[in-house]
Protein backbone atom coordinates (compact mmCIF):
# COMPACT_ATOMS: atom_id res chain seq x y z
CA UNK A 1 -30.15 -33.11 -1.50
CA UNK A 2 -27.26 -32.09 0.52
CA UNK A 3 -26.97 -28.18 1.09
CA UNK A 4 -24.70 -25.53 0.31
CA UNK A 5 -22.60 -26.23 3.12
CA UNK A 6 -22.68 -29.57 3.33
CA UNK A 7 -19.06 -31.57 3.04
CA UNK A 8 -21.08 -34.43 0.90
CA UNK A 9 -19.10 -34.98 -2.30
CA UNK A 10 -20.95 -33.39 -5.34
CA UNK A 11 -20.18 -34.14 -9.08
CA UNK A 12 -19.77 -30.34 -9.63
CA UNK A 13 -16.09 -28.86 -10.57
CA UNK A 14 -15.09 -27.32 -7.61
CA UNK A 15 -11.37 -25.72 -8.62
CA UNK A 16 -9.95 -25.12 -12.89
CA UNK A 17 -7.32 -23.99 -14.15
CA UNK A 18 -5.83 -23.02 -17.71
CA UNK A 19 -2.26 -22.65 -18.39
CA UNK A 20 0.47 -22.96 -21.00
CA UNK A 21 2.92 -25.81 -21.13
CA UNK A 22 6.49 -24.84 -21.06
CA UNK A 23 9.25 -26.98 -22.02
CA UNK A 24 13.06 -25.97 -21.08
CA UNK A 25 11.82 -22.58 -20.08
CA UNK A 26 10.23 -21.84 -23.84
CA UNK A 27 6.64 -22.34 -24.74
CA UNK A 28 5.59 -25.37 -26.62
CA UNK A 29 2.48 -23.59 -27.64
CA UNK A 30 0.13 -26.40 -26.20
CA UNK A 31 -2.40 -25.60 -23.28
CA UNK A 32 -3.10 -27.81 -20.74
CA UNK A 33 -6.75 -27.85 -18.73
CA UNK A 34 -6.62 -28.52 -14.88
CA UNK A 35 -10.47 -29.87 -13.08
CA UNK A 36 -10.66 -30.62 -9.65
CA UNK A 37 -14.06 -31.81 -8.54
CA UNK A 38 -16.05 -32.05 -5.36
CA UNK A 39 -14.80 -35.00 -3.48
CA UNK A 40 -11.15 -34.54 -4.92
CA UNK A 41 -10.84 -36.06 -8.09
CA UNK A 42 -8.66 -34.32 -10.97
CA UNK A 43 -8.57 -34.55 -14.42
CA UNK A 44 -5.92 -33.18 -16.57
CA UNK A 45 -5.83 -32.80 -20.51
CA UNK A 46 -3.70 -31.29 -22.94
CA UNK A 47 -5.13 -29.05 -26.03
CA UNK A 48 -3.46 -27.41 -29.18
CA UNK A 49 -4.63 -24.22 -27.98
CA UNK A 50 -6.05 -21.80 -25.00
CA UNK A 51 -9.25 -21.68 -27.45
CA UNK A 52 -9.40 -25.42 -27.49
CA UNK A 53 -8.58 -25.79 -23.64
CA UNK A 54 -11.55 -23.09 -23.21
CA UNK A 55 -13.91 -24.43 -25.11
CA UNK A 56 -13.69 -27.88 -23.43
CA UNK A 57 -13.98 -26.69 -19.88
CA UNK A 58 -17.24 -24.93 -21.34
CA UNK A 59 -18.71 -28.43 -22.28
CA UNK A 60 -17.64 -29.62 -18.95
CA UNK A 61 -19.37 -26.77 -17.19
CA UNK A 62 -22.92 -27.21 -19.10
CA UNK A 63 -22.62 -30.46 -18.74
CA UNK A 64 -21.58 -31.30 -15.11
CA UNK A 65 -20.02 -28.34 -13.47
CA UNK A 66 -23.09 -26.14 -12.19
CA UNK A 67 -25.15 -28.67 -10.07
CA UNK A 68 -27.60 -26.30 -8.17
CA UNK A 69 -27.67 -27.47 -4.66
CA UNK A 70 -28.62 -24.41 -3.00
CA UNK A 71 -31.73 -24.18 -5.17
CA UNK A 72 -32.29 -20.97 -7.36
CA UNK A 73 -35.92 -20.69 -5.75
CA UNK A 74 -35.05 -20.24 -2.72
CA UNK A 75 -35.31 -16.90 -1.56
CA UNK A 76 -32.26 -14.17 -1.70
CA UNK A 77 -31.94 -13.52 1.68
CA UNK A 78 -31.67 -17.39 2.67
CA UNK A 79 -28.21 -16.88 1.17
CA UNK A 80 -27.07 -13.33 2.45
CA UNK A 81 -27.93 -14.23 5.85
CA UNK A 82 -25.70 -17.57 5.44
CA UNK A 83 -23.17 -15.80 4.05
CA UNK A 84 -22.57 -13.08 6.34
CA UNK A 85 -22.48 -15.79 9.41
CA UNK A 86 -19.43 -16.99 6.99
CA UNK A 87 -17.57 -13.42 6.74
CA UNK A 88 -17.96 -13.41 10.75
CA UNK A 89 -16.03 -16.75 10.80
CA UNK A 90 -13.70 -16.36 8.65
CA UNK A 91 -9.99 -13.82 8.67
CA UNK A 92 -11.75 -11.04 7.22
CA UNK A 93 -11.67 -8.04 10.45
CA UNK A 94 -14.65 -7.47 12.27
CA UNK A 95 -14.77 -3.18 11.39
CA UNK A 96 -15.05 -5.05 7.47
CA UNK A 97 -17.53 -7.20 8.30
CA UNK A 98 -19.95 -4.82 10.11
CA UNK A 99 -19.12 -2.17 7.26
CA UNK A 100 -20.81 -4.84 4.84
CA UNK A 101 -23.53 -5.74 7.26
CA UNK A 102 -24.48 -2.16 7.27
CA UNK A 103 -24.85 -2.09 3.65
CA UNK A 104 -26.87 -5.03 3.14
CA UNK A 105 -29.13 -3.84 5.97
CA UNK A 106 -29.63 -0.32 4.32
CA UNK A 107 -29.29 -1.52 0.25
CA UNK A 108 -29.21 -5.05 -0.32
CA UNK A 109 -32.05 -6.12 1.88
CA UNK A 110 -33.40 -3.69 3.72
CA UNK A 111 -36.45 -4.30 6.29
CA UNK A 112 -38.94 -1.59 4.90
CA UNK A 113 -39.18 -3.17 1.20
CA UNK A 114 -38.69 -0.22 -0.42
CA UNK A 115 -35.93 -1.04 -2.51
CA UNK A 116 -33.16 -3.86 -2.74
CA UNK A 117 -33.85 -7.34 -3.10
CA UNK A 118 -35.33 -8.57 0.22
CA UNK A 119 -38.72 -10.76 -1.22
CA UNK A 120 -37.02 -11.58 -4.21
CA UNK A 121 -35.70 -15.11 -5.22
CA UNK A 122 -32.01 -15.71 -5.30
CA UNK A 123 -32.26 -17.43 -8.73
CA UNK A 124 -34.91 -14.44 -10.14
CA UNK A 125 -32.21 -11.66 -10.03
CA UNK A 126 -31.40 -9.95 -13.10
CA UNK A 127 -29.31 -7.38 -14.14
CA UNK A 128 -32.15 -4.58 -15.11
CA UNK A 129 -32.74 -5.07 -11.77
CA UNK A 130 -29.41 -4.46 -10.22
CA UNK A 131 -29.16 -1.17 -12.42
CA UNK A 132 -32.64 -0.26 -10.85
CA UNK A 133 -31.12 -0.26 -7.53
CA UNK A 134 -28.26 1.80 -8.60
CA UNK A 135 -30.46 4.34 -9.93
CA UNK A 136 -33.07 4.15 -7.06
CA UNK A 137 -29.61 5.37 -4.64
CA UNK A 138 -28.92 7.80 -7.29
CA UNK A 139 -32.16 9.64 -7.17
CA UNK A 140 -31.85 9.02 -3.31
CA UNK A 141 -28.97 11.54 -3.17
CA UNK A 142 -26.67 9.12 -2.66
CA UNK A 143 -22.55 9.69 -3.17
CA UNK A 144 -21.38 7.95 -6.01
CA UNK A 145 -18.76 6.30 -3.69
CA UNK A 146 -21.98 4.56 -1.94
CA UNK A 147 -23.21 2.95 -5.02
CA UNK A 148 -19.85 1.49 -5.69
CA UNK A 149 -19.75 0.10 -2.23
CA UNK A 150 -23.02 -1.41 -2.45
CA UNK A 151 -21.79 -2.49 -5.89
CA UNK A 152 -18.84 -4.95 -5.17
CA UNK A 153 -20.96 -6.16 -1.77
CA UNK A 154 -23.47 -7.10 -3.72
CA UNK A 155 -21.23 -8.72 -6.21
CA UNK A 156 -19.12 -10.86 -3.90
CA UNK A 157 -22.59 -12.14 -2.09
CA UNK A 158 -23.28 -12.89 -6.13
CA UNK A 159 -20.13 -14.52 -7.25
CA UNK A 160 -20.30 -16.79 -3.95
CA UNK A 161 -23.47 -17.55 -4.68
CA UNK A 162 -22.55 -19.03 -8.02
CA UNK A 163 -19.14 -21.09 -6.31
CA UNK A 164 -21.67 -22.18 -4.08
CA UNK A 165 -23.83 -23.00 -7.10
CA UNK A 166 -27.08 -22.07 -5.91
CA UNK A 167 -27.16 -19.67 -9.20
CA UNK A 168 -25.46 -20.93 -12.45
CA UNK A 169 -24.61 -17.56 -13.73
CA UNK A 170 -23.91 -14.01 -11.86
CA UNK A 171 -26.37 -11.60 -13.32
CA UNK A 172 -23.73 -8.89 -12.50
CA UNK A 173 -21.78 -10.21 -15.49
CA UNK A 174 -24.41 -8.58 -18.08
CA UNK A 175 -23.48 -4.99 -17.11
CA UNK A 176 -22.41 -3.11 -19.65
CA UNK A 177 -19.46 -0.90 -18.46
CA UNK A 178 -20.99 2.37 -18.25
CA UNK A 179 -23.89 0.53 -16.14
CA UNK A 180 -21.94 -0.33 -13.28
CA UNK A 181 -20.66 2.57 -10.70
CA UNK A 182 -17.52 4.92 -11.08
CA UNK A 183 -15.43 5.48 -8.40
CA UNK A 184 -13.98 9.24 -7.21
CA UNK A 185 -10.95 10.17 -9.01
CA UNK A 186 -8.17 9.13 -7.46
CA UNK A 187 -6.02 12.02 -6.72
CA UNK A 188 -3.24 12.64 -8.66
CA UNK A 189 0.24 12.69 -7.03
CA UNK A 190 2.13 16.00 -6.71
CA UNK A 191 5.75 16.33 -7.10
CA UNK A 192 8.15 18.24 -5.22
CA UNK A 193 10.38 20.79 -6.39
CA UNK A 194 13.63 21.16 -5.38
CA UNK A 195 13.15 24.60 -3.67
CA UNK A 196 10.16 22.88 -1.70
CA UNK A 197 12.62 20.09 -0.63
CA UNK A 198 14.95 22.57 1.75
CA UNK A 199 12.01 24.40 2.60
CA UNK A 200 10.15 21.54 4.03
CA UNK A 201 13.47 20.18 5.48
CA UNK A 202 14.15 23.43 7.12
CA UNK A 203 10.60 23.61 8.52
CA UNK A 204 10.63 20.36 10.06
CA UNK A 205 13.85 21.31 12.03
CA UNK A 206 12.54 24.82 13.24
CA UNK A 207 9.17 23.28 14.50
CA UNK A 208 11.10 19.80 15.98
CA UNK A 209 14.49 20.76 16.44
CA UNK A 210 17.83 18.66 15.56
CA UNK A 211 17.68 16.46 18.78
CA UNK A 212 16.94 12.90 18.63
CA UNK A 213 14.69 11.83 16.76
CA UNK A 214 15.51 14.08 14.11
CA UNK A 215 12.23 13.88 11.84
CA UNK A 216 14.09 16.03 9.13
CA UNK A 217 16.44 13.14 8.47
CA UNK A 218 13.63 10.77 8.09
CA UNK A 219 11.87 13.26 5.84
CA UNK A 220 15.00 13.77 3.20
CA UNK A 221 15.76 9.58 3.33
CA UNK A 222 11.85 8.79 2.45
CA UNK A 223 12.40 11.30 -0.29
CA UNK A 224 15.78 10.70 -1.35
CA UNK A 225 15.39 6.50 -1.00
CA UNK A 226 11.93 6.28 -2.41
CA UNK A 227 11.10 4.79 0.70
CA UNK A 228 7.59 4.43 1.90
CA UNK A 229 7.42 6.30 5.34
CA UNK A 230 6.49 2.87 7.00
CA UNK A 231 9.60 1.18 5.80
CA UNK A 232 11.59 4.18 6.87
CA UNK A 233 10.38 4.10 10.33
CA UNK A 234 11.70 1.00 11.20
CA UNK A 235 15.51 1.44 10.08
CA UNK A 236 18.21 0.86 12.73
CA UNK A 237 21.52 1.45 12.31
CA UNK A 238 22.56 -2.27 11.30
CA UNK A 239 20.85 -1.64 8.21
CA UNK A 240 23.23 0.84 6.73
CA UNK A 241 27.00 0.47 5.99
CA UNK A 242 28.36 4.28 5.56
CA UNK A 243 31.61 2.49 3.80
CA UNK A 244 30.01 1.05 0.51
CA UNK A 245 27.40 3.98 0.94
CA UNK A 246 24.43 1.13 1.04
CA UNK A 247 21.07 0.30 2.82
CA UNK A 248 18.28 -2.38 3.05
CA UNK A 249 15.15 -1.86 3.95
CA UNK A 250 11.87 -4.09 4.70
CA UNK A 251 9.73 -3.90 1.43
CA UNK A 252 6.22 -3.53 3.28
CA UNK A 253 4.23 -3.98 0.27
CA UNK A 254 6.21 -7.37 -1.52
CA UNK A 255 6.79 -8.78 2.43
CA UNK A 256 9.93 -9.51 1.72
CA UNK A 257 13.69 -7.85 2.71
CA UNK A 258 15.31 -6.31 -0.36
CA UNK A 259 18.90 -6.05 -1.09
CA UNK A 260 21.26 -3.55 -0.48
CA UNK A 261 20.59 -0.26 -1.96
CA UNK A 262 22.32 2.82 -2.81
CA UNK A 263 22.55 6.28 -0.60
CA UNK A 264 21.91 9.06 -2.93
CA UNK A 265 24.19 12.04 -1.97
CA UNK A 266 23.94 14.03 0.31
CA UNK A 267 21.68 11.81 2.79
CA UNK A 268 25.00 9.43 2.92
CA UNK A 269 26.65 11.83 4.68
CA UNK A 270 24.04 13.12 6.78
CA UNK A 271 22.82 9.63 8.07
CA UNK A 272 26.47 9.09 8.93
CA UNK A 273 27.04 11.87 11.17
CA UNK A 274 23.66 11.29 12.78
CA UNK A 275 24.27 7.65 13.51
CA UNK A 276 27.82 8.78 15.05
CA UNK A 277 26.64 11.93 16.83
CA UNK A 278 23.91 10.01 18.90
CA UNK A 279 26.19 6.50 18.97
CA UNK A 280 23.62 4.27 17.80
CA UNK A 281 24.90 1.38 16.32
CA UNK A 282 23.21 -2.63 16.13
CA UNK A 283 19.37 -2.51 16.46
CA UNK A 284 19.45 0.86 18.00
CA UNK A 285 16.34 2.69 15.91
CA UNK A 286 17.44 5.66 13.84
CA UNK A 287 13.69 6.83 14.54
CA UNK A 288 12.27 5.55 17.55
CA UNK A 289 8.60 6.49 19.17
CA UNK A 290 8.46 9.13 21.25
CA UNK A 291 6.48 9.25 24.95
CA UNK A 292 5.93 12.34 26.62
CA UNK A 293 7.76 12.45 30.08
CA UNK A 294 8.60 14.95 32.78
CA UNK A 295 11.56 16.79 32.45
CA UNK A 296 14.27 15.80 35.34
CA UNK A 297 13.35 19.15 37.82
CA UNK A 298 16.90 18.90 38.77
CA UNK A 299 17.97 19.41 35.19
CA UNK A 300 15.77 21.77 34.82
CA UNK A 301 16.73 24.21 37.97
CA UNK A 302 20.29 23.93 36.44
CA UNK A 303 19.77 24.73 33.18
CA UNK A 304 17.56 28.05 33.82
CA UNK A 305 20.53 29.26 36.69
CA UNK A 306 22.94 29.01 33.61
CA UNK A 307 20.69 30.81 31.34
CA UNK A 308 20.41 33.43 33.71
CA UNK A 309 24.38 33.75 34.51
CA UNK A 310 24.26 34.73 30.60
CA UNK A 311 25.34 31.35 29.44
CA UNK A 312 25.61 30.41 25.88
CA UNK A 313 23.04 27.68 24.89
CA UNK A 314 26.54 25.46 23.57
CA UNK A 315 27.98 25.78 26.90
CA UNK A 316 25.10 25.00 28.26
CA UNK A 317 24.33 22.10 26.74
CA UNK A 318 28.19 20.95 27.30
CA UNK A 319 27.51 21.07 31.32
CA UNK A 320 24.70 19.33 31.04
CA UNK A 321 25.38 16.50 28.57
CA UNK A 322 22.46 17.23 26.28
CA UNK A 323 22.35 18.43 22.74
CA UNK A 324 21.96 22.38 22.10
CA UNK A 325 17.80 21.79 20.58
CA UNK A 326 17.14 19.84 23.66
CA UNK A 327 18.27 22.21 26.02
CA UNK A 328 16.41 24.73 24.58
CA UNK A 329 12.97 22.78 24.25
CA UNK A 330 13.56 21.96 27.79
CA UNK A 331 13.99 25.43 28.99
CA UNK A 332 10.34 26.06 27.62
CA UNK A 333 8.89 23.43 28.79
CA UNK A 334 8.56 21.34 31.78
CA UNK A 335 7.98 18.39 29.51
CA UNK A 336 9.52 16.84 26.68
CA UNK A 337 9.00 13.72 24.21
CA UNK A 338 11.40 11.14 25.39
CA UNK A 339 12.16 7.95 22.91
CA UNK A 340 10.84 4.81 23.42
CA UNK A 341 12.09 1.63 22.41
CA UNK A 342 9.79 0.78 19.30
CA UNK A 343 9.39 2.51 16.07
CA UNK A 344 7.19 5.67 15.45
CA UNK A 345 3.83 5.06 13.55
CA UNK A 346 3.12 6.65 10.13
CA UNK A 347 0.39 8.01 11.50
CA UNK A 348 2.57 9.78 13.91
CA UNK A 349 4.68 11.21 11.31
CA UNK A 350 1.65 12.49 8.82
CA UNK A 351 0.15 14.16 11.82
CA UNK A 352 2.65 15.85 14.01
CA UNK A 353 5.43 16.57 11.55
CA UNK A 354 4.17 16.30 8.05
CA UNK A 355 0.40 17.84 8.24
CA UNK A 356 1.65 21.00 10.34
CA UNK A 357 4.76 21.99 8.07
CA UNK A 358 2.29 21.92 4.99
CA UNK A 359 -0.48 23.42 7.13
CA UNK A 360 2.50 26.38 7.95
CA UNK A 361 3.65 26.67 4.19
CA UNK A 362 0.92 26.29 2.72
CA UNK A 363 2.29 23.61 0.69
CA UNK A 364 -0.25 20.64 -0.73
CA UNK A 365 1.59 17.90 -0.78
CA UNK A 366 0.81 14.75 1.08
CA UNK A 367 3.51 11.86 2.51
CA UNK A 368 2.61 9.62 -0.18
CA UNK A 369 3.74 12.55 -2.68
CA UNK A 370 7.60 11.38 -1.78
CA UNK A 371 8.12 8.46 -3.33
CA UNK A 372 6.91 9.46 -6.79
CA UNK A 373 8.43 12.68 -6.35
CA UNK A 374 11.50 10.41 -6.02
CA UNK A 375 11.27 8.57 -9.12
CA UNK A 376 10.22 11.29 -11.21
CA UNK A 377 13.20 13.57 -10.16
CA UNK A 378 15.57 10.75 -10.51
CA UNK A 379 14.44 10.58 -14.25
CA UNK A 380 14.09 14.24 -14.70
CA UNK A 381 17.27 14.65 -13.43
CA UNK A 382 16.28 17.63 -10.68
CA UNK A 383 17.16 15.18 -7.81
CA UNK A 384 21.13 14.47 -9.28
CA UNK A 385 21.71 17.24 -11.57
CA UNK A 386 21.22 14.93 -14.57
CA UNK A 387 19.10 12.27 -15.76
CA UNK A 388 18.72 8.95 -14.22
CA UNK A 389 17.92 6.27 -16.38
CA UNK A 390 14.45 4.56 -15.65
CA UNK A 391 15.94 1.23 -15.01
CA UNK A 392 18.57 2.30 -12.17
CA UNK A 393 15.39 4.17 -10.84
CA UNK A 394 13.72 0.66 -10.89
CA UNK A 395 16.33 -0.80 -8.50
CA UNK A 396 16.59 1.95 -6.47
CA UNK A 397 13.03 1.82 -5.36
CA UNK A 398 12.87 -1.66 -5.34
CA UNK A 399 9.91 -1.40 -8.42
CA UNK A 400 9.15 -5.50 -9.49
CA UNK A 401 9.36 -3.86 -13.41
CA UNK A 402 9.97 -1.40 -15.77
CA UNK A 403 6.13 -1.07 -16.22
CA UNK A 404 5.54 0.31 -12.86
CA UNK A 405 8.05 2.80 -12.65
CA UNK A 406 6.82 4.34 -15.99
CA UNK A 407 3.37 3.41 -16.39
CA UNK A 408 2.39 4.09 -12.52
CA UNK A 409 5.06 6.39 -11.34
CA UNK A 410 6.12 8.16 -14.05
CA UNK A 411 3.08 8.80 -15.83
CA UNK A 412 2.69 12.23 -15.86
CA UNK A 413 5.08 12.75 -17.68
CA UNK A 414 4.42 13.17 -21.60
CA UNK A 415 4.99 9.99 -23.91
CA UNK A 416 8.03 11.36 -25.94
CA UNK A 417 10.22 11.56 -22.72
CA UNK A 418 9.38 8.21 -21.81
CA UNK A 419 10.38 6.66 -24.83
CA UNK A 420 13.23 8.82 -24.64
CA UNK A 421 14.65 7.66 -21.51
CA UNK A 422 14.05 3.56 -22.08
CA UNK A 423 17.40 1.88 -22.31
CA UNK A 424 18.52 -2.44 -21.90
CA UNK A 425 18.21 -3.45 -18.57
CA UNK A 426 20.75 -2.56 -16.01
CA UNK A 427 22.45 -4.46 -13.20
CA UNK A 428 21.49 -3.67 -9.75
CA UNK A 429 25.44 -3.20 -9.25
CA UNK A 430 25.10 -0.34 -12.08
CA UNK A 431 22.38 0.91 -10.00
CA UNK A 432 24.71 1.34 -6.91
CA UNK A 433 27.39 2.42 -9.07
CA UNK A 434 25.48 5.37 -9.83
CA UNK A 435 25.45 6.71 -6.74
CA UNK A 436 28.37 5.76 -5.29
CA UNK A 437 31.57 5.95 -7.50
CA UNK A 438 33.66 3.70 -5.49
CA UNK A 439 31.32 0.62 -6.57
CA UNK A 440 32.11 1.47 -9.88
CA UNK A 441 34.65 -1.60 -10.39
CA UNK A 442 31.88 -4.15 -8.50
């Protein structure tokens, strides 16, 4: 009998597939039932309904599609160690892979015996005692967040098991809901106020200045775009055209470029003067890295002789060719953050710039907080001075429906003003329109 691995054609069902049949774009109400089988044969049949369609790939699956070839006797941790040597091969990153090993080691199968399922057989594991285990961690003083880990290990080493078909059925299936772990509470999102928009914005320019890079910028276009921070980071000035007040950004999360999108007043302007006041223009990065360098000593000498003659910092930044923040950041220092040419890293952002302003006023709100404070003040109506409808919202943020800007965004918000703001679609050129009144006859 071949094994689990083995590339000998079996007579099991390797790959289905249930899906309606469409005809001219409109449903025909039929249902059509896709098999693929070991050793690549397909079979494909049509039924008057998904119930039909379901019940016949049923039949197929008593009958032929769970051939045990790994053999349910054999024991449990045959399997495990088989199937870690296949994480190790395979795309998944090696800090994932060892963060699983260490939880089969300490849960799944550990060496002393004491609980997991180390002597057991793979085919004799049942769901009592899968809840065991949970509540053996439990009463270990384990986190509730460690139980769920060892929770979805255990059930991907289960539900390859059963593709693998050395078990015909995955005894984590049985749980009843309230039997299988919780995760933490995901932390609601916070929304910024208005007030706490110019505060933060002020804050970032007192603690970094107005010289290039200016991370206030960046701050008030990942809040005013609804922008993640790592699609902000990456903007260069080819990406913006001042004159039909548009952008485009990278969408990180869809992989894909989205079309142009609307400024919101008054980052339009803003952007515009800092694009022309540091001449950046093709690829040039609006917010580049930044390496810490010597100051030129030279530079330096000159700039303290000036400050001493009494010099005005604007006159003294004229002599030298350098903006009025930069002269001043390098007259207390000997060494400054230079650009480099690649973009800045989130990470860079949350932890020198974001995470000391809210450390300094005592503020709670994290970078993530921005772009649902975006789309909930668009809505509200704080952002603009009057409400935005939900759907223009959609395009501006580049949402794939209605359903998440409301139902993930916007849903903190009570019912009643939901319903209240849900209108037809809108055109993407409505969207723009919105914010820019000169694209009002596109």
């Amino acid at each position: 009998m071949p094994s689990a691995w083995s590339t000998e054609p079996l007579m099991g069902i390797r790959k289905r597939s249930i899906y309606p049949i469409n005809e001219g774009g409109e449903r025909t109400g039929k249902w059509r039932l896709d098999i693929t089988y070991e050793g690549g044969k397909r079979s494909r049949t049509t039924h008057p309904s998904k119930k039909a369609a379901q019940a016949r790939l049923k039949e197929l699956e008593d009958t032929e599609g769970h051939v045990l070839v790994g053999g349910p006797e054999r024991a449990f941790e045959d399997y495990v160690r088989a199937w870690q040597e296949r994480q190790r091969q395979g795309r998944m990153s090696a800090k994932t892979v060892d963060r699983m090993d260490s939880t089969i080691r300490t849960w799944i199968i550990p060496t002393h015996g004491k609980w997991g399922f180390i002597d057991h057989r793979i085919g004799g594991i049942t769901d009592r005692q899968i809840v065991a285990l949970y509540a053996t961690m439990r009463k270990e003083g384990r986190a509730e967040r460690t139980v769920h880990k060892t929770h979805e290990v255990l059930g991907r080493i289960l539900r390859s098991a059963v593709r693998d078909r050395w078990i015909k059925n995955n005894p984590m299936d049985s749980l009843e809901a309230h039997e299988r772990p919780g995760t933490a509470r995901q932390r609601q999102p916070e929304i910024l106020s208005h007030k706490d928009v110019w505060r933060i914005f002020h804050a970032i320019r007192d603690r970094r200045g107005t010289s290039f890079p200016d991370y206030s910028l960046l701050w008030l276009t990942v809040y005013y775009q609804g922008t993640r921070v790592g699609e902000a980071l990456p903007l260069t000035a080819q990406d913006f055209d001042f004159d039909r007040r548009q952008f485009s950004r990278e969408n990180f999360k869809q992989k894909r470029h989205t079309g142009p999108r609307g400024l919101i007043p008054p980052i339009d302007s803003l952007l515009r003067l800092y694009v022309e006041n540091n001449n950046l223009s093709g690829e040039d990065l609006l917010w580049p890295a930044l390496g810490k360098q010597r100051v030129d000593p030279e530079m330096r000498r000159r700039i303290f002789e000036m400050r001493d003659q009494g010099l005005p910092w604007v006159r003294i930044a004229e002599a030298v060719g350098l903006s009025d923040s930069r002269v001043r950041l390098i007259h207390k220092t000997s060494e400054e953050w230079k650009p480099s040419p690649r973009p800045a890293s989130p990470s860079f952002f949350r932890q020198e710039v974001w995470g000391p302003v809210m450390a300094k006023l005592h503020l709670p709100y994290l970078a993530k907080d921005l772009r649902n404070s975006c789309v909930v003040n668009l809505i509200d109506g704080e952002m603009t001075g009057e409400p935005v409808e939900p759907q223009v919202v959609m395009h501006h943020v580049d949402h794939k429906s209605l359903d998440v800007t409301l139902g993930v965004y916007y849903r903190f918000r009570a019912k009643d003003q939901i319903g209240a703001r849900t209108k037809p679609a809108t055109t993407e050129a409505e969207a723009f329109a919105l914010f820019d009144p000169t694209l009002r006859s596109l």
